[in-house]
N, C-alpha and C. Protein backbone atom coordinates (compact mmCIF):
# COMPACT_ATOMS: atom_id res chain seq x y z
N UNK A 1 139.47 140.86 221.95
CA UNK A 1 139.58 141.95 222.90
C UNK A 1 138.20 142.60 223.03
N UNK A 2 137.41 142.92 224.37
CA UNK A 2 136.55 143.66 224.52
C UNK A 2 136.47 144.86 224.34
N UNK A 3 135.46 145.75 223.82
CA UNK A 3 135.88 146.90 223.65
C UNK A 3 135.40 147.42 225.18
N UNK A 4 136.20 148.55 225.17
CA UNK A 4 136.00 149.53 226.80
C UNK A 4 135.12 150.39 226.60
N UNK A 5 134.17 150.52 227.73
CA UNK A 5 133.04 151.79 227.61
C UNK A 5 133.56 152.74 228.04
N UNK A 6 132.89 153.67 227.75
CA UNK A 6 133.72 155.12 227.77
C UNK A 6 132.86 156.49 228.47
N UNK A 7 132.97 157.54 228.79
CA UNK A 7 131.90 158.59 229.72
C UNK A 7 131.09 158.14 230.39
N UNK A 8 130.49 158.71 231.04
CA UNK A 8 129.28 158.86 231.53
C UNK A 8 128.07 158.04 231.44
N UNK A 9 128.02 158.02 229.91
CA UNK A 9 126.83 157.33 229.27
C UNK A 9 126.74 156.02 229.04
N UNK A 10 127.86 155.57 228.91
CA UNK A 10 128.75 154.19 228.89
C UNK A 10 128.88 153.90 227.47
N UNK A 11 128.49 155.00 227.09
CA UNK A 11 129.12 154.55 225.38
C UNK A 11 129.96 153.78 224.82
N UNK A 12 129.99 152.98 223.89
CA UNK A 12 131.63 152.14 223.64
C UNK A 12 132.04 153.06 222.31
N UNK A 13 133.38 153.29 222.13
CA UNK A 13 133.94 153.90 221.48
C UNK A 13 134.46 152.84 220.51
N UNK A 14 134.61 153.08 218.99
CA UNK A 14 135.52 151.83 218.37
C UNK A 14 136.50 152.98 217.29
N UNK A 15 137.39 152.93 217.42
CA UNK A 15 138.24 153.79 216.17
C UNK A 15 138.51 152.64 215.45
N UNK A 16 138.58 152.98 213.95
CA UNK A 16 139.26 151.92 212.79
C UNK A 16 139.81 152.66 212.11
N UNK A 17 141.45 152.06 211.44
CA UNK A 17 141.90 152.34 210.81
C UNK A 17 142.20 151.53 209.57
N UNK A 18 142.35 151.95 208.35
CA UNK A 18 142.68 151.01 207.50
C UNK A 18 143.91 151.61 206.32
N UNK A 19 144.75 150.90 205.90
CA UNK A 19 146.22 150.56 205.28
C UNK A 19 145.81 149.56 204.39
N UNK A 20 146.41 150.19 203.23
CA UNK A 20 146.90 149.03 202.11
C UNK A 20 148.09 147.90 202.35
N UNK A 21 147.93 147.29 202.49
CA UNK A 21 148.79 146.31 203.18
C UNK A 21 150.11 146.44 203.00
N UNK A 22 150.27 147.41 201.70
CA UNK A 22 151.98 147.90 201.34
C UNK A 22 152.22 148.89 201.22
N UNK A 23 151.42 149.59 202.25
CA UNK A 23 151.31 150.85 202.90
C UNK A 23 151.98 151.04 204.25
N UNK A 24 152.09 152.63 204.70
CA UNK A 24 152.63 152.79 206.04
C UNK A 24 150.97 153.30 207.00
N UNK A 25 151.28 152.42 207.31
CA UNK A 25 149.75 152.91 208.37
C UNK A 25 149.67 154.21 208.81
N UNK A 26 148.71 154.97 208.63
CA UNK A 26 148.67 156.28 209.45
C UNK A 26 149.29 157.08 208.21
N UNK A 27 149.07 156.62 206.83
CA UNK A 27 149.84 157.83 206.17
C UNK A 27 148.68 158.57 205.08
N UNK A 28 148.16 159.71 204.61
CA UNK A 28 147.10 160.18 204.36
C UNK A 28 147.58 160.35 202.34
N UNK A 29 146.89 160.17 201.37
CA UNK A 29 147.08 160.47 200.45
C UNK A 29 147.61 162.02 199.86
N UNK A 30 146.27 162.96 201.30
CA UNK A 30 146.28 164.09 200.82
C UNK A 30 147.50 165.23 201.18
N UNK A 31 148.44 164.01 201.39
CA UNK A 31 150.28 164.95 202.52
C UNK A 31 150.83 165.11 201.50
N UNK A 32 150.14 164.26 200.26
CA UNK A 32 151.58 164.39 198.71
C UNK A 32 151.11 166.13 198.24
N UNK A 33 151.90 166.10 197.39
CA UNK A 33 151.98 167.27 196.59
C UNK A 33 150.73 166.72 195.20
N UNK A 34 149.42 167.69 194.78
CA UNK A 34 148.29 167.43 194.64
C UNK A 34 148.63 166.36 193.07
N UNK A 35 149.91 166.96 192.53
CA UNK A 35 149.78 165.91 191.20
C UNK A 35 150.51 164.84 191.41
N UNK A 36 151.88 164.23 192.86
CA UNK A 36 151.56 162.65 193.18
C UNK A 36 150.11 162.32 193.51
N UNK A 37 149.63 163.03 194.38
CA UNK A 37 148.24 162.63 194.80
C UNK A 37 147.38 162.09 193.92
N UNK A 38 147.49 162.82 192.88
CA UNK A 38 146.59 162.23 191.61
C UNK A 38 147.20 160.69 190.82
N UNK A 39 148.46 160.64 190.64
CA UNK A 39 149.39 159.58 190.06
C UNK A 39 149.33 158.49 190.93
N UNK A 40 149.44 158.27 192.39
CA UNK A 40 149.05 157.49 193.60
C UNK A 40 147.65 157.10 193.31
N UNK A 41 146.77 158.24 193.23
CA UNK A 41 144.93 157.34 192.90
C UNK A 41 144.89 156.34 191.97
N UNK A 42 146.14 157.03 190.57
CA UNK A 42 145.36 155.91 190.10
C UNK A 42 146.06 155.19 189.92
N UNK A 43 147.19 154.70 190.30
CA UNK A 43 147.71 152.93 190.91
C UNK A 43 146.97 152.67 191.39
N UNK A 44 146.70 153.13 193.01
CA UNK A 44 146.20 152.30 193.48
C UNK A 44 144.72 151.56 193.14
N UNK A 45 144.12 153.42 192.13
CA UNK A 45 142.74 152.11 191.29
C UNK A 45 142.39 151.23 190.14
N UNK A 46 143.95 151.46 189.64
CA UNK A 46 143.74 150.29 188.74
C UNK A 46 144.57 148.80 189.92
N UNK A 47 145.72 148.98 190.56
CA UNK A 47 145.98 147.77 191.34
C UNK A 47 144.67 146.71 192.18
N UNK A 48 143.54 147.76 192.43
CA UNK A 48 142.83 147.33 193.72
C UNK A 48 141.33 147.19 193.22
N UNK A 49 140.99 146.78 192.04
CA UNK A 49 139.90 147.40 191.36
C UNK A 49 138.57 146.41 192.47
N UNK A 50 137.81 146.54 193.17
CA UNK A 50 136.90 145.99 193.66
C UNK A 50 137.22 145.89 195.34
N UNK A 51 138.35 146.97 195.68
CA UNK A 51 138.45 146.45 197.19
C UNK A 51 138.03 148.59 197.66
N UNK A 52 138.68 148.60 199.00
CA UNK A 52 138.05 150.03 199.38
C UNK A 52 138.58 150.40 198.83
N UNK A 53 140.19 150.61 197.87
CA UNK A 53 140.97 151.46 197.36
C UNK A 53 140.25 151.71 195.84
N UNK A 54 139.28 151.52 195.63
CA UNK A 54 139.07 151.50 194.68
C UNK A 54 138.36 152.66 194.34
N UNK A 55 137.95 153.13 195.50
CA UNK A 55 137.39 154.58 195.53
C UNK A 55 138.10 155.82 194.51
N UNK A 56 139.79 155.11 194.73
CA UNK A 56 140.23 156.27 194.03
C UNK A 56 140.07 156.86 192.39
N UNK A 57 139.58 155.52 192.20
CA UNK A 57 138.96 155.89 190.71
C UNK A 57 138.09 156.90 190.48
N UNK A 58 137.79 157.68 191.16
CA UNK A 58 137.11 158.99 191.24
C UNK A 58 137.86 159.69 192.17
N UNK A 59 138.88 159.74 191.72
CA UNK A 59 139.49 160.50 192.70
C UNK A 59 139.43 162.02 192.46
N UNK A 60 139.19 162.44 191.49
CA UNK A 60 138.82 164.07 191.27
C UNK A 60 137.66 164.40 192.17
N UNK A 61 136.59 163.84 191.99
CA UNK A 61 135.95 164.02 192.92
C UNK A 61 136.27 163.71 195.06
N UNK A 62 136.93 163.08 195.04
CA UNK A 62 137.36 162.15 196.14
C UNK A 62 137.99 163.30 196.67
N UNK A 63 139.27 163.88 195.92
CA UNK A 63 140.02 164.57 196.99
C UNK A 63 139.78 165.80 196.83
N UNK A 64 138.59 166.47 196.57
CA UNK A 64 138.62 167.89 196.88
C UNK A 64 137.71 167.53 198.09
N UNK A 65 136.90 166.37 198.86
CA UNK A 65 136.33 166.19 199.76
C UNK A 65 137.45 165.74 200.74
N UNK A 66 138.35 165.34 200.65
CA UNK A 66 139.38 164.21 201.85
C UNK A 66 139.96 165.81 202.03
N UNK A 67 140.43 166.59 200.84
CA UNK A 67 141.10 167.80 201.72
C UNK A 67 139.92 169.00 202.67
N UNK A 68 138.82 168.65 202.27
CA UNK A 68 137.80 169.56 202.95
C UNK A 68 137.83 168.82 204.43
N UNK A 69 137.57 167.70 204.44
CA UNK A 69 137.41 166.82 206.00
C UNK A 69 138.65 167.26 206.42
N UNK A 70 140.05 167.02 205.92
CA UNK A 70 141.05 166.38 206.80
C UNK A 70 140.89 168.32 207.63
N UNK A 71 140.82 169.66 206.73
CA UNK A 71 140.92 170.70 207.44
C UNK A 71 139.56 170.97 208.46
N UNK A 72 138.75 170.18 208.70
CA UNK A 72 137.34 170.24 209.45
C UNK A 72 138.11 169.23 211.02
N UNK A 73 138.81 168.51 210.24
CA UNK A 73 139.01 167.28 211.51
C UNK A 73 140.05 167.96 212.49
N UNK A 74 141.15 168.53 211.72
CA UNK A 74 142.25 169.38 212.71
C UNK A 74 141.24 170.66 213.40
C-alpha cells in the first residue's frame, strides 16, 4: 500500500502501532490500576526478554514517563 500525502506541504504521514501478538491492539498498560501495571511489566519482561517488550524491565522508570506522555497526548 502507498502511503497518502497529506496538507499543503505534501507531507506523508505514517502512524504505527504495535501489540503483543496476545494482546488486544489499542490497549495501553497505563489503564490498569498502578500495581497490575507493575505485575503486567514484569511478565511481559521476563516472557519477551530481547524484543520491544522488553523495555518493561525498567519499568519503574518507564511508567512514570508513559503516564506523563499519555496526559500531554490527550
Amino acid at each position: 500500500m502507498k502511503p497518502r500525502t497529506g496538507g499543503s506541504l505534501g507531507e506523508e504521514l505514517f502512524i504505527a502501532h504495535y501489540c503483543h501478538p496476545r494482546r488486544t491492539p489499542f490497549s495501553s498498560i497505563t489503564r490498569l490500576p498502578e500495581e497490575e501495571a507493575f505485575a503486567a511489566a514484569r511478565k511481559l519482561a521476563e516472557e519477551n526478554d530481547g524484543t520491544a517488550f522488553g523495555r518493561f524491565a525498567d519499568f519503574g522508570n518507564y511508567y512514570p514517563l508513559r503516564i506523563r506522555t499519555g496526559k500531554v497526548a490527550l
